[in-house]
PDB file of N, CA and C in Angstrom:
ATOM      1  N   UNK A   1     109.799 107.419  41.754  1.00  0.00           N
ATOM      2  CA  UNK A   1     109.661 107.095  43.148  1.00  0.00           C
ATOM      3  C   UNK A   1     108.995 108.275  43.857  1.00  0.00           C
ATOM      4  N   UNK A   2     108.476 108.282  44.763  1.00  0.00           N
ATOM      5  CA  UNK A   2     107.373 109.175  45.247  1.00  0.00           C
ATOM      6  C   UNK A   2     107.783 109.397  46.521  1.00  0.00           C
ATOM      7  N   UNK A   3     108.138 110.581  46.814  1.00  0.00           N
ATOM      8  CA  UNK A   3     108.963 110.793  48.326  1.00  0.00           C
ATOM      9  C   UNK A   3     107.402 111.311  49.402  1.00  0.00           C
ATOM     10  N   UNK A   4     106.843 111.647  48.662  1.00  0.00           N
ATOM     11  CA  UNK A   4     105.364 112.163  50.138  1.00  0.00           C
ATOM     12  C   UNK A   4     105.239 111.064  50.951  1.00  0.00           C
ATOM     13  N   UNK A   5     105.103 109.789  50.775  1.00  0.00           N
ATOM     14  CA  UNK A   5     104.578 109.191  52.339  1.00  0.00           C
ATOM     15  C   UNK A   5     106.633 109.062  52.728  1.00  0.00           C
ATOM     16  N   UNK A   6     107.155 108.995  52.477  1.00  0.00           N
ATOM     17  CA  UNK A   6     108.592 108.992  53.194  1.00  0.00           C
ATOM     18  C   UNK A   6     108.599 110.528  54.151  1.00  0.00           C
ATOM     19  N   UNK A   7     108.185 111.438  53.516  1.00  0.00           N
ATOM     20  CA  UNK A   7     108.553 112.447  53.936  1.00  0.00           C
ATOM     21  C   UNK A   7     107.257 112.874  55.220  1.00  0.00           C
ATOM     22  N   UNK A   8     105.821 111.798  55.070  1.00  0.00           N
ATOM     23  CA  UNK A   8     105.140 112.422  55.732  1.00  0.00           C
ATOM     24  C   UNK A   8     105.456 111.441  57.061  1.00  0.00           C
ATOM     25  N   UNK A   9     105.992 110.308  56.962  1.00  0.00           N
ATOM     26  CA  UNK A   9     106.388 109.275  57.993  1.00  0.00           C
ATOM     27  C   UNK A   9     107.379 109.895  58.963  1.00  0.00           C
ATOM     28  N   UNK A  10     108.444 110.608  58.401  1.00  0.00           N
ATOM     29  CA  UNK A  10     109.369 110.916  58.814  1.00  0.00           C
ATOM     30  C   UNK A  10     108.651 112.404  59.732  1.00  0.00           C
ATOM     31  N   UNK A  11     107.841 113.108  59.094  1.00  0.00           N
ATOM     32  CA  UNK A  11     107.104 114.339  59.713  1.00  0.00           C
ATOM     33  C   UNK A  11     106.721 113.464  61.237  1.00  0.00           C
ATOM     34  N   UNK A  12     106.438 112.283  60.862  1.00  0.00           N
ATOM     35  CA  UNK A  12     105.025 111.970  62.060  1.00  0.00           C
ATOM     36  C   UNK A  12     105.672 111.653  63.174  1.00  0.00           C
ATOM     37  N   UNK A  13     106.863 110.571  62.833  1.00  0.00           N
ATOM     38  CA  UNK A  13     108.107 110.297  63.524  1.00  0.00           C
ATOM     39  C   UNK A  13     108.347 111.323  64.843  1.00  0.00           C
ATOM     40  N   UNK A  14     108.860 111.976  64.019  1.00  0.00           N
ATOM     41  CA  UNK A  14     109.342 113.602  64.855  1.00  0.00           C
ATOM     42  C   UNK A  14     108.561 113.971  65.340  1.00  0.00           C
ATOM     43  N   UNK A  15     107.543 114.391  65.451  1.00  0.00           N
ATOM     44  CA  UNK A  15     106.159 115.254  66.204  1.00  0.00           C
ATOM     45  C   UNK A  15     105.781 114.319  67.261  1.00  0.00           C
ATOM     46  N   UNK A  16     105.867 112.842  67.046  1.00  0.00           N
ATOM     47  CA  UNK A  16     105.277 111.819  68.290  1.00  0.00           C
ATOM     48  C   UNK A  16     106.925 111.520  69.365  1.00  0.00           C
ATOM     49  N   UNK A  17     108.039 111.713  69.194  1.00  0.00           N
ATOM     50  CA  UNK A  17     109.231 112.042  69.804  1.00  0.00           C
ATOM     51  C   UNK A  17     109.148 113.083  70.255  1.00  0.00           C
ATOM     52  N   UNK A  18     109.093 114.175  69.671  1.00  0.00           N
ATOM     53  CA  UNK A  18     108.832 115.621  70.343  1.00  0.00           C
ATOM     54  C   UNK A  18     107.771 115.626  71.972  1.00  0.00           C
ATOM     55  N   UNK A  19     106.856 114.987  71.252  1.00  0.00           N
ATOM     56  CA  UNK A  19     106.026 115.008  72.347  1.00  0.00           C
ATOM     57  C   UNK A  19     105.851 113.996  73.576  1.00  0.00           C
ATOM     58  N   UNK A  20     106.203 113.068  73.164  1.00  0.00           N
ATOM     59  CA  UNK A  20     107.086 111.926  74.562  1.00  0.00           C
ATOM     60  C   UNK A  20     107.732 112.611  75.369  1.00  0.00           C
ATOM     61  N   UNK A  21     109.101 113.724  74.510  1.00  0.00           N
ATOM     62  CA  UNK A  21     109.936 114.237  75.725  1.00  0.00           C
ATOM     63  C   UNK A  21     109.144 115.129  76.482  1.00  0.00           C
ATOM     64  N   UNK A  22     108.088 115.919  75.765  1.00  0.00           N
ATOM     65  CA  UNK A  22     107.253 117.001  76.997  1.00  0.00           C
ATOM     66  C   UNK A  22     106.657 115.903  77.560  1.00  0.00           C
ATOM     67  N   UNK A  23     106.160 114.893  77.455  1.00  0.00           N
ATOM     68  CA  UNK A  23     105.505 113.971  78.653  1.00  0.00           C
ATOM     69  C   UNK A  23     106.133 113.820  79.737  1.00  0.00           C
ATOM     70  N   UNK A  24     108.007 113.076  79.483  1.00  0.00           N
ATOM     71  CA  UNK A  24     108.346 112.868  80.008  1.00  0.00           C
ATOM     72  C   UNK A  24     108.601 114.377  81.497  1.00  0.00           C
ATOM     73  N   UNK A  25     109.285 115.133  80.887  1.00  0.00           N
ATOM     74  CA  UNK A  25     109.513 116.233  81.799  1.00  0.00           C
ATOM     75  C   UNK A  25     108.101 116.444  82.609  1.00  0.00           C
ATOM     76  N   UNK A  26     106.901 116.401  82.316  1.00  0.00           N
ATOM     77  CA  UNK A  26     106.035 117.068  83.339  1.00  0.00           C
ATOM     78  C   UNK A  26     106.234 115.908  84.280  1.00  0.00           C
ATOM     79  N   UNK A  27     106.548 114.673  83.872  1.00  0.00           N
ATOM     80  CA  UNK A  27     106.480 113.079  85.409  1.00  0.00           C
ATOM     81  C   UNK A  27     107.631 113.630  86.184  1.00  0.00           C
ATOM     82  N   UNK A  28     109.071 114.002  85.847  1.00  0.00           N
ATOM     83  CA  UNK A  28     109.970 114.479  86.668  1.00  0.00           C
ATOM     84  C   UNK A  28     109.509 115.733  87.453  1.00  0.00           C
ATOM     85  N   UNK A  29     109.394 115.165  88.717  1.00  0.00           N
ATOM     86  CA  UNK A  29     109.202 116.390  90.020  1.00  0.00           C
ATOM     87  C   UNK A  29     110.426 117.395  89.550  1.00  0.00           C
ATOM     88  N   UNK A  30     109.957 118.818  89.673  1.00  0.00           N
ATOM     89  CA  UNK A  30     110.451 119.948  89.600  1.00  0.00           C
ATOM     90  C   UNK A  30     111.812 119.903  90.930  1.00  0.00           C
ATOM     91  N   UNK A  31     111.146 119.458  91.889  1.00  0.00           N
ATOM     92  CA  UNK A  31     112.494 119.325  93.186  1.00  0.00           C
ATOM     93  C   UNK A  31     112.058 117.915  93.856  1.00  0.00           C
ATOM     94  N   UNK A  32     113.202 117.496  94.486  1.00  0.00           N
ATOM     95  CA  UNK A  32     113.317 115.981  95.305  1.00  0.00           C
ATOM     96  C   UNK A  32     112.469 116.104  96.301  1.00  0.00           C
ATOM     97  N   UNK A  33     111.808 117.337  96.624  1.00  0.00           N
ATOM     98  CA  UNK A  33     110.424 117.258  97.748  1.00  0.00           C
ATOM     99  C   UNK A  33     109.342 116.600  97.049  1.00  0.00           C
ATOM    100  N   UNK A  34     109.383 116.908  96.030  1.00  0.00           N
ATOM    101  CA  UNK A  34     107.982 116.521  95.500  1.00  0.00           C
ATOM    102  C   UNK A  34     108.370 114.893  94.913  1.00  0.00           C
ATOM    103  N   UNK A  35     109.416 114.268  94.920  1.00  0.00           N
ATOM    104  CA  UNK A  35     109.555 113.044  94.503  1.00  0.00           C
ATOM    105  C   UNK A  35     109.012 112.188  94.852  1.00  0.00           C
ATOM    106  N   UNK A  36     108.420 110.384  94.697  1.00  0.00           N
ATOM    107  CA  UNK A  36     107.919 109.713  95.222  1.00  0.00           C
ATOM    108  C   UNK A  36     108.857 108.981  95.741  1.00  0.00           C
ATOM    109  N   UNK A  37     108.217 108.053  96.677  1.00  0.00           N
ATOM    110  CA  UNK A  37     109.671 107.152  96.951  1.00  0.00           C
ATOM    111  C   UNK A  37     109.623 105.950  95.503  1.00  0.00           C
ATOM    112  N   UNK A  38     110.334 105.241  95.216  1.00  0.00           N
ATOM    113  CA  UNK A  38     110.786 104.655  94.190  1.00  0.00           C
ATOM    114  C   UNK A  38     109.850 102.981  95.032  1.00  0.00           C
ATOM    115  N   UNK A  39     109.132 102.151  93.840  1.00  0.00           N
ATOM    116  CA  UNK A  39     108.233 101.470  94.351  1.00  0.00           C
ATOM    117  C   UNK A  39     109.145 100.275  94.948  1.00  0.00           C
ATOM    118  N   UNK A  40     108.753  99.826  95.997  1.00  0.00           N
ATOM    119  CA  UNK A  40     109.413  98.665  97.137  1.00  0.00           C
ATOM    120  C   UNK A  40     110.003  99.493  98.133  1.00  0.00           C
ATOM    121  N   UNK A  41     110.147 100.434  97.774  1.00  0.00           N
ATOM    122  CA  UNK A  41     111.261 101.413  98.863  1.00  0.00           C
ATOM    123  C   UNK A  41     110.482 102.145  99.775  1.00  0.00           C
ATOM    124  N   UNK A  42     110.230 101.956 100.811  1.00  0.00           N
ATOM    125  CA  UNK A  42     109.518 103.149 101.671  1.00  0.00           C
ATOM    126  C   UNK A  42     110.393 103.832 102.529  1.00  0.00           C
ATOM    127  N   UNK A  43     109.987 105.341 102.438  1.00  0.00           N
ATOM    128  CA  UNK A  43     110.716 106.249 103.194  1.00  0.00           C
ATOM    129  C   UNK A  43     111.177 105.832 104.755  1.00  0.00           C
ATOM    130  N   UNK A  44     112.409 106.344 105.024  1.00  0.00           N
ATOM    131  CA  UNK A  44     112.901 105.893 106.347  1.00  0.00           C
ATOM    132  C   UNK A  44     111.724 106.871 107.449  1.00  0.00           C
ATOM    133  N   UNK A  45     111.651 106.004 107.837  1.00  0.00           N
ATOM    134  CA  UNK A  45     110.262 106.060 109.478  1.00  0.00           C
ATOM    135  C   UNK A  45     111.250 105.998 110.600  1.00  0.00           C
ATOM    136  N   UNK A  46     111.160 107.344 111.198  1.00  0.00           N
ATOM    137  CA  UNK A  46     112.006 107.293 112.544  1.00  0.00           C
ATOM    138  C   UNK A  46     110.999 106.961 113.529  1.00  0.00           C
ATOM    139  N   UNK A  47     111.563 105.588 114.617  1.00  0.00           N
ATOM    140  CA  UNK A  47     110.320 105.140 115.429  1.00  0.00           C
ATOM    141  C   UNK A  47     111.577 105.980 116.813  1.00  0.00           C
ATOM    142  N   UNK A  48     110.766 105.687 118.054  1.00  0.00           N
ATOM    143  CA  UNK A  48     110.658 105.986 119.396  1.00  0.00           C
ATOM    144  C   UNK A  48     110.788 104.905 120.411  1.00  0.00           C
ATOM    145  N   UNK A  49     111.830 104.987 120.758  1.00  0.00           N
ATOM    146  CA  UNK A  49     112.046 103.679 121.938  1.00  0.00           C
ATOM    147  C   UNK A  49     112.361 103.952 123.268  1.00  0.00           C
ATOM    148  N   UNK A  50     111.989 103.716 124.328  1.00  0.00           N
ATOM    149  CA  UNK A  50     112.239 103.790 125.887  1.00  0.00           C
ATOM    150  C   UNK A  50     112.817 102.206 126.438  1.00  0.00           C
ATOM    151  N   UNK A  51     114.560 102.811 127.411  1.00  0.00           N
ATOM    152  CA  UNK A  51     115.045 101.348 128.005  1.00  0.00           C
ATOM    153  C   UNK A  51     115.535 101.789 128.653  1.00  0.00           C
ATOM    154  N   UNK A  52     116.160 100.481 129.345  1.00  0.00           N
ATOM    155  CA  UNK A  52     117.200 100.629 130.471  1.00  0.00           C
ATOM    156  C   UNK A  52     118.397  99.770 130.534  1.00  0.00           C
ATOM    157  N   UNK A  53     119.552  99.779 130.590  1.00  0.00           N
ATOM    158  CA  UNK A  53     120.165  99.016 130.619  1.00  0.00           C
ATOM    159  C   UNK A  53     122.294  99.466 131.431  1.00  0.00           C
ATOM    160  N   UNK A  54     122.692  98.933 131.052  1.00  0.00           N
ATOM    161  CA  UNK A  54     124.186  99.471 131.435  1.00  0.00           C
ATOM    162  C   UNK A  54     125.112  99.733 130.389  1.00  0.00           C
ATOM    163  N   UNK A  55     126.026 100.892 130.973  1.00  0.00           N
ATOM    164  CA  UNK A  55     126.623 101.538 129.928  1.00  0.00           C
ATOM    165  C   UNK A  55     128.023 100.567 129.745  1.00  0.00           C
ATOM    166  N   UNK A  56     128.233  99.852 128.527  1.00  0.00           N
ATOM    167  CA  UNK A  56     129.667  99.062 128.917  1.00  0.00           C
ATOM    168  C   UNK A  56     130.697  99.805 128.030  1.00  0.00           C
ATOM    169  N   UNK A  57     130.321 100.824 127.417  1.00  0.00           N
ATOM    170  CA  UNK A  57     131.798 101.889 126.993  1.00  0.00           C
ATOM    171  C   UNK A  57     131.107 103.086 126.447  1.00  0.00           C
ATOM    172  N   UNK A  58     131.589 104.345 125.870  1.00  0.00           N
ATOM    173  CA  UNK A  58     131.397 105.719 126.539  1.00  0.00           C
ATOM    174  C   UNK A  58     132.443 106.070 125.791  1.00  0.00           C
ATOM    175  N   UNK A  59     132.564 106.923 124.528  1.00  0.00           N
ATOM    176  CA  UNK A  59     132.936 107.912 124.244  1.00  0.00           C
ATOM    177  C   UNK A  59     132.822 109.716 124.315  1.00  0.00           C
ATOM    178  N   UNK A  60     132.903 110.449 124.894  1.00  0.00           N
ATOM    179  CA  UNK A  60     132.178 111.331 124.955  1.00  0.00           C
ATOM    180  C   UNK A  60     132.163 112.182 124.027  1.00  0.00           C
ATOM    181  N   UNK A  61     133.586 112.292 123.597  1.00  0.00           N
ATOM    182  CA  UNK A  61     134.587 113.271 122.134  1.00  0.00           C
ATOM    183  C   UNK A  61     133.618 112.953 121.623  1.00  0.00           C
ATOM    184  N   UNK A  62     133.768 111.513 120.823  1.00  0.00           N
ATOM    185  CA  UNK A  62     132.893 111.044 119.967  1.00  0.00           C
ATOM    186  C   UNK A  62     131.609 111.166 119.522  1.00  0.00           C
ATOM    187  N   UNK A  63     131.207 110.652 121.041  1.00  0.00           N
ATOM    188  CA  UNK A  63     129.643 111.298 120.879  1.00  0.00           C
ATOM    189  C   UNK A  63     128.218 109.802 120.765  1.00  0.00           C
ATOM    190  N   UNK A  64     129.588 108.638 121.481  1.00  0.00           N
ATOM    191  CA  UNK A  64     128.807 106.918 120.843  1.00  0.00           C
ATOM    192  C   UNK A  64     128.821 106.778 122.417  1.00  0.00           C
ATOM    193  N   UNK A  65     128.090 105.648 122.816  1.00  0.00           N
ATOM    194  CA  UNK A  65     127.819 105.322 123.983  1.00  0.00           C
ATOM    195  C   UNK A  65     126.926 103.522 123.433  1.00  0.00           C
ATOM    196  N   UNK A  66     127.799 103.112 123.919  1.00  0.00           N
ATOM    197  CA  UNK A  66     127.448 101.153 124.160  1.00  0.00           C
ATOM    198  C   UNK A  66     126.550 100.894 125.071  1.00  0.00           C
ATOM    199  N   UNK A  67     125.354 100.611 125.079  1.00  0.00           N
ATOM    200  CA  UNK A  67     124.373  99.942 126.082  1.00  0.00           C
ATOM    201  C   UNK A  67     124.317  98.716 125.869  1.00  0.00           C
ATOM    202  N   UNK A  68     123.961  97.956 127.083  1.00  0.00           N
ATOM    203  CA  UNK A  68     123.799  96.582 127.301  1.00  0.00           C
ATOM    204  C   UNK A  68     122.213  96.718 127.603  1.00  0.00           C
ATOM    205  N   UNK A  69     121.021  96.465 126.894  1.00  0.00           N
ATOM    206  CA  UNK A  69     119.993  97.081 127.391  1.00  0.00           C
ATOM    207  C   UNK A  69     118.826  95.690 127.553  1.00  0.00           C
ATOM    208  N   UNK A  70     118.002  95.907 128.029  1.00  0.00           N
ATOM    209  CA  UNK A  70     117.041  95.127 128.318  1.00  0.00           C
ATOM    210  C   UNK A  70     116.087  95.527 127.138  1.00  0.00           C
ATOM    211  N   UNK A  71     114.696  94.717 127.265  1.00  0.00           N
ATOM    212  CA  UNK A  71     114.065  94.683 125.384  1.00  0.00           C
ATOM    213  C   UNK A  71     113.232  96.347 125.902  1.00  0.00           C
ATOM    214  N   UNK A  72     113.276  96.637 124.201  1.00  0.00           N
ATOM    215  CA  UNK A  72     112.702  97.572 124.331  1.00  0.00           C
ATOM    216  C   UNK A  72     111.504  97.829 123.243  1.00  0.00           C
ATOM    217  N   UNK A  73     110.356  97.555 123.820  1.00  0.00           N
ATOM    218  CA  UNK A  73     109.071  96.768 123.125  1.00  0.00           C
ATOM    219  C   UNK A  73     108.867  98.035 121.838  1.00  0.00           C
ATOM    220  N   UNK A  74     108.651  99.165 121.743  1.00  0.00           N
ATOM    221  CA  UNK A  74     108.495 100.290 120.853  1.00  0.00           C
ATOM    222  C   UNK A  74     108.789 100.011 119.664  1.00  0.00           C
ATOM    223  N   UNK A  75     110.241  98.832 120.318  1.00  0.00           N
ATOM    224  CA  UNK A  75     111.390  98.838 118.541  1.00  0.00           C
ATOM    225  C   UNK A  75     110.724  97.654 117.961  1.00  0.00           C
ATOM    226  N   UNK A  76     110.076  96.477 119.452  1.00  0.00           N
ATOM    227  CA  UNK A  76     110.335  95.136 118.925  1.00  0.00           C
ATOM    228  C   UNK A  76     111.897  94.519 118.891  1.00  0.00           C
ATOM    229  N   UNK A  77     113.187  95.087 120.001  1.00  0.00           N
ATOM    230  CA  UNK A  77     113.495  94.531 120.475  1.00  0.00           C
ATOM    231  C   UNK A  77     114.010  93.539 121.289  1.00  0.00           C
ATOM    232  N   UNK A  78     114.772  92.784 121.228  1.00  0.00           N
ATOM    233  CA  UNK A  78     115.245  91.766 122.310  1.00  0.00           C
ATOM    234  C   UNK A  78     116.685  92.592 123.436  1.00  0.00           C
ATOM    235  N   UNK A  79     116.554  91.927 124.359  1.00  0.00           N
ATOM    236  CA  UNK A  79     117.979  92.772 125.043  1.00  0.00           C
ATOM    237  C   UNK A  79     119.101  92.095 124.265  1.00  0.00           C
ATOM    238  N   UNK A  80     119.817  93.617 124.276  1.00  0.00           N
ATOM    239  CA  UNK A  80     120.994  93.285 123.606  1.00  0.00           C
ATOM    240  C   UNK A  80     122.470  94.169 123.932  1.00  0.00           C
ATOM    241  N   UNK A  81     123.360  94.300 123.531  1.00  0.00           N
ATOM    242  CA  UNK A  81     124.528  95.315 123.462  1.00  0.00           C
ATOM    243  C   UNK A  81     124.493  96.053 121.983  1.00  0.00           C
ATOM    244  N   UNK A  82     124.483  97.093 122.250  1.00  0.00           N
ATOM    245  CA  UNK A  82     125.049  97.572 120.990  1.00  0.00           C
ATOM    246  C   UNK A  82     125.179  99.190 120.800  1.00  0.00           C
ATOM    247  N   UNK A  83     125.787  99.539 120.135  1.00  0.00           N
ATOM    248  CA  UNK A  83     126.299 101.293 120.185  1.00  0.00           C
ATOM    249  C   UNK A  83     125.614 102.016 119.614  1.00  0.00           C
ATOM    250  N   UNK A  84     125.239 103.664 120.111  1.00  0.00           N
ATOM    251  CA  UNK A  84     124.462 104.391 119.629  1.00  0.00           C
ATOM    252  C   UNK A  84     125.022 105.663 119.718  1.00  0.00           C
ATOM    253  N   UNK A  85     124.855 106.938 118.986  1.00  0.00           N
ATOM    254  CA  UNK A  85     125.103 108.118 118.847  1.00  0.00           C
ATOM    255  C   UNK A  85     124.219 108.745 119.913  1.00  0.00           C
ATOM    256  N   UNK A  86     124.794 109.626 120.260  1.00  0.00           N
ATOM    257  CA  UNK A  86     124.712 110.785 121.452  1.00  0.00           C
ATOM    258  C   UNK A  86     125.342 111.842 121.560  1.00  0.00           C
ATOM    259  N   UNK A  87     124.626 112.583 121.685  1.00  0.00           N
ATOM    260  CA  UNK A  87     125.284 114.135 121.827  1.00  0.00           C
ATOM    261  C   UNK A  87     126.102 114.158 122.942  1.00  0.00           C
ATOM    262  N   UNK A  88     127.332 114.600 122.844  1.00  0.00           N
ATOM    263  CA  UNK A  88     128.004 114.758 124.062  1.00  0.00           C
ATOM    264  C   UNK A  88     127.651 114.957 125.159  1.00  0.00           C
ATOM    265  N   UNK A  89     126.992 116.512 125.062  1.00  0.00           N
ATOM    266  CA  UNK A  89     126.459 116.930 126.368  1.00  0.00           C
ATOM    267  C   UNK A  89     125.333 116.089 127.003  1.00  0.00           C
ATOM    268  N   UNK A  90     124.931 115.228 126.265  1.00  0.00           N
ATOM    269  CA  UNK A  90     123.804 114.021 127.076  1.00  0.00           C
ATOM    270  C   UNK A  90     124.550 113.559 127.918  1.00  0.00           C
ATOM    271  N   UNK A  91     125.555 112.826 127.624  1.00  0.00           N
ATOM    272  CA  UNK A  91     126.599 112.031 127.958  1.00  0.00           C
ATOM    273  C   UNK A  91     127.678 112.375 129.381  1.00  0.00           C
ATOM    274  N   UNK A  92     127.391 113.817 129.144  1.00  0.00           N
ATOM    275  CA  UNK A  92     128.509 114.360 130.652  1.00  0.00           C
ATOM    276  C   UNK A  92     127.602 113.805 131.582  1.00  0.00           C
ATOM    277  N   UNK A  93     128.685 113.166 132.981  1.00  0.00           N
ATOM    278  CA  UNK A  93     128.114 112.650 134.151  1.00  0.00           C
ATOM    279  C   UNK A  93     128.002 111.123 134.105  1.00  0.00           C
ATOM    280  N   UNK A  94     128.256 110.521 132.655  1.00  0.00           N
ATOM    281  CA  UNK A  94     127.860 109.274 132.682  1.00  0.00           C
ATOM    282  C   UNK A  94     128.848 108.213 131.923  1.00  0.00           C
ATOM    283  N   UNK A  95     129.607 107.146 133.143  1.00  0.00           N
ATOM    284  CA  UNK A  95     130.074 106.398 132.574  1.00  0.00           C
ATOM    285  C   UNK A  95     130.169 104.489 132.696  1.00  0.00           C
ATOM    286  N   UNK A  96     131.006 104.057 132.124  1.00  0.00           N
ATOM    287  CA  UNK A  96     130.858 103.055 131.983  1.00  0.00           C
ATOM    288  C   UNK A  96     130.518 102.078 133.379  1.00  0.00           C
ATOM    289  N   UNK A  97     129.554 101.266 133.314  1.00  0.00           N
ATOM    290  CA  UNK A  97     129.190 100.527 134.289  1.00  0.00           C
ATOM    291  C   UNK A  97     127.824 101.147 135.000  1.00  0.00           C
ATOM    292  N   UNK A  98     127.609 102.469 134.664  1.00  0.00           N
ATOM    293  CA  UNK A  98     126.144 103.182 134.929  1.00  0.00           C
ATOM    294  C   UNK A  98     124.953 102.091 134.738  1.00  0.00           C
ATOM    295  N   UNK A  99     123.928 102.028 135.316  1.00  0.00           N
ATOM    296  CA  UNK A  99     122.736 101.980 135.227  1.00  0.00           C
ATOM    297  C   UNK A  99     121.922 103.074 134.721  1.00  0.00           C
ATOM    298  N   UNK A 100     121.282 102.653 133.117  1.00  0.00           N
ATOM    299  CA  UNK A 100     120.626 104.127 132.745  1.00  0.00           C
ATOM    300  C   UNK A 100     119.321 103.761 132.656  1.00  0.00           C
ATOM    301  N   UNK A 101     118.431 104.984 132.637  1.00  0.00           N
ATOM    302  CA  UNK A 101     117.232 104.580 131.723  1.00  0.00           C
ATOM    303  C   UNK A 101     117.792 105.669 130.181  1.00  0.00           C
ATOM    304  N   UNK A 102     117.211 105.187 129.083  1.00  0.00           N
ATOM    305  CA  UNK A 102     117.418 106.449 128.100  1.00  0.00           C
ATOM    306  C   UNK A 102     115.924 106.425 126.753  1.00  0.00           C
ATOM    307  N   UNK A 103     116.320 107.371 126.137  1.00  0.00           N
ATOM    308  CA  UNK A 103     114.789 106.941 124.478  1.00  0.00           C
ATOM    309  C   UNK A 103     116.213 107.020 123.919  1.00  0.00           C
ATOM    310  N   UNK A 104     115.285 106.524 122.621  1.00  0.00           N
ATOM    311  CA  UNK A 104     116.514 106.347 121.382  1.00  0.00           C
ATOM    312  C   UNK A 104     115.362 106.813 120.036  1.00  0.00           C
ATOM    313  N   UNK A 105     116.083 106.961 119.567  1.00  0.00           N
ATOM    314  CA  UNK A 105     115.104 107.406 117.825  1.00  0.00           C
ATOM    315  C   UNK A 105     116.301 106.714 116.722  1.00  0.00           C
ATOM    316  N   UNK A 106     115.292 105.367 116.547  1.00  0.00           N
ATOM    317  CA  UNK A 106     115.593 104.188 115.212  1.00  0.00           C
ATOM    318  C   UNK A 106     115.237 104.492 113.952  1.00  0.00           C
ATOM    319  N   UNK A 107     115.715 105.010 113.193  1.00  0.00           N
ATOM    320  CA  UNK A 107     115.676 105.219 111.865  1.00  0.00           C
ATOM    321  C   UNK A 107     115.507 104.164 110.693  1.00  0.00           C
ATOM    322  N   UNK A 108     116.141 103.083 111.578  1.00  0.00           N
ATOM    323  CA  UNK A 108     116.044 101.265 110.342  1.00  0.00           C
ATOM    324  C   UNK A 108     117.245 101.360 110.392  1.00  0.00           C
ATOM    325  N   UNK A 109     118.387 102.377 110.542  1.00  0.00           N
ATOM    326  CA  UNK A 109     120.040 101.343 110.457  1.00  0.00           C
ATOM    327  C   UNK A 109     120.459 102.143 111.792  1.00  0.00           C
ATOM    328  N   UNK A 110     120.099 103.417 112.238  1.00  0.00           N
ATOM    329  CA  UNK A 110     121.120 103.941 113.069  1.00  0.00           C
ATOM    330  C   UNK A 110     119.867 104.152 114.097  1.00  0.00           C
ATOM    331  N   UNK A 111     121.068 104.318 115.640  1.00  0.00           N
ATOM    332  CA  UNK A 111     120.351 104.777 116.824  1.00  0.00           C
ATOM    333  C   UNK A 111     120.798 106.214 117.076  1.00  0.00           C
ATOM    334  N   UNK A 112     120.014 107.136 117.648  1.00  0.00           N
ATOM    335  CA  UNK A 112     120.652 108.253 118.591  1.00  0.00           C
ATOM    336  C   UNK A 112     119.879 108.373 119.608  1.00  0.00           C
ATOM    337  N   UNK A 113     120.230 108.409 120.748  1.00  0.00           N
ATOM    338  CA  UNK A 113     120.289 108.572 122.086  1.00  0.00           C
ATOM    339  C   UNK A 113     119.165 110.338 121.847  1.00  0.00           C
ATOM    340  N   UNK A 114     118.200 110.185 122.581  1.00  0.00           N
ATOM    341  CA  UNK A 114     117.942 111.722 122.763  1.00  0.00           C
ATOM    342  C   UNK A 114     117.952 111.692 124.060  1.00  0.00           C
ATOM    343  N   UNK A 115     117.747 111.033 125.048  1.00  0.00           N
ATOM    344  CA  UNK A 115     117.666 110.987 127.046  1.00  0.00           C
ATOM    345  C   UNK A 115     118.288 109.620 127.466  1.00  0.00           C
ATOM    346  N   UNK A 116     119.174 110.307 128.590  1.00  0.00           N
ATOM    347  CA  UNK A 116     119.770 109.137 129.109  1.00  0.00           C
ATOM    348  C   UNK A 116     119.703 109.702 130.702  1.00  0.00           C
ATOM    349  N   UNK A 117     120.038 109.263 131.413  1.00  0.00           N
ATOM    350  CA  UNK A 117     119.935 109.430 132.809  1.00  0.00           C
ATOM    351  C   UNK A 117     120.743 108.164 134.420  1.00  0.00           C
ATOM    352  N   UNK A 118     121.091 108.494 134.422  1.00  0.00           N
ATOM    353  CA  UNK A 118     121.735 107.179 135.652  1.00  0.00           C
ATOM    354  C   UNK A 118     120.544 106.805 136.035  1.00  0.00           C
ATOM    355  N   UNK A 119     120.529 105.561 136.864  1.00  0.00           N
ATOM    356  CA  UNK A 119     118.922 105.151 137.690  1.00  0.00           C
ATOM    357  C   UNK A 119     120.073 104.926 138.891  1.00  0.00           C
ATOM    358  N   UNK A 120     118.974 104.411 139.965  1.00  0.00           N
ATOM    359  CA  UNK A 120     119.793 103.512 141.193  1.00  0.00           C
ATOM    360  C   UNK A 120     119.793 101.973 141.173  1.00  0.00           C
TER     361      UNK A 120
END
């Protein structure tokens, strides 16, 4: 029985494995900056929105604030109610039943409040 092509199969085996795994490592980004986003998935896009509406509850501890707001075209909006994060100190001076104008920065799941203001 003749072991050379067993032994040279088995050589070739190994050398074309060997070298898959260096393939593989140069495709893995060195750090998660350099990563792509993963295909269907696009990176979260923080958009910019300007409204007005009334404040119907007000945490301040917290740091959430409930608007009842009129549409706010930036987002593609309809008026609606619904709660958003805010820095406290936005928030001193302002409570429930206010008339505000404010921006918001939409991320795709969450709001935060960056300006709010009473109106008349």
């Amino acid at each position: 029985m003749r072991k050379t092509p067993y032994i040279a199969a088995s050589l070739a085996l190994a050398a074309s494995v060997a070298g898959c795994g260096k393939a593989e490592d140069k495709a893995i980004p060195a750090n998660k900056a350099e990563a792509a986003p993963i295909a269907g998935m696009a990176a979260a896009e923080v958009k910019h929105g300007k409204g007005t509406g009334t404040v119907t509850a007000i945490d301040v501890s917290k740091g959430e604030v409930t608007l009842d707001h009129g549409k706010i075209a930036e987002l593609q909006w309809p008026p609606m109610e619904m709660g958003f994060a805010a820095d406290p100190a936005l928030l001193a001076g302002i409570k429930a039943g206010d008339r505000v104008a404010f921006e918001i920065d939409w991320n795709g799941r969450t709001g935060t409040i960056t300006k709010i203001a009473r109106t008349p």
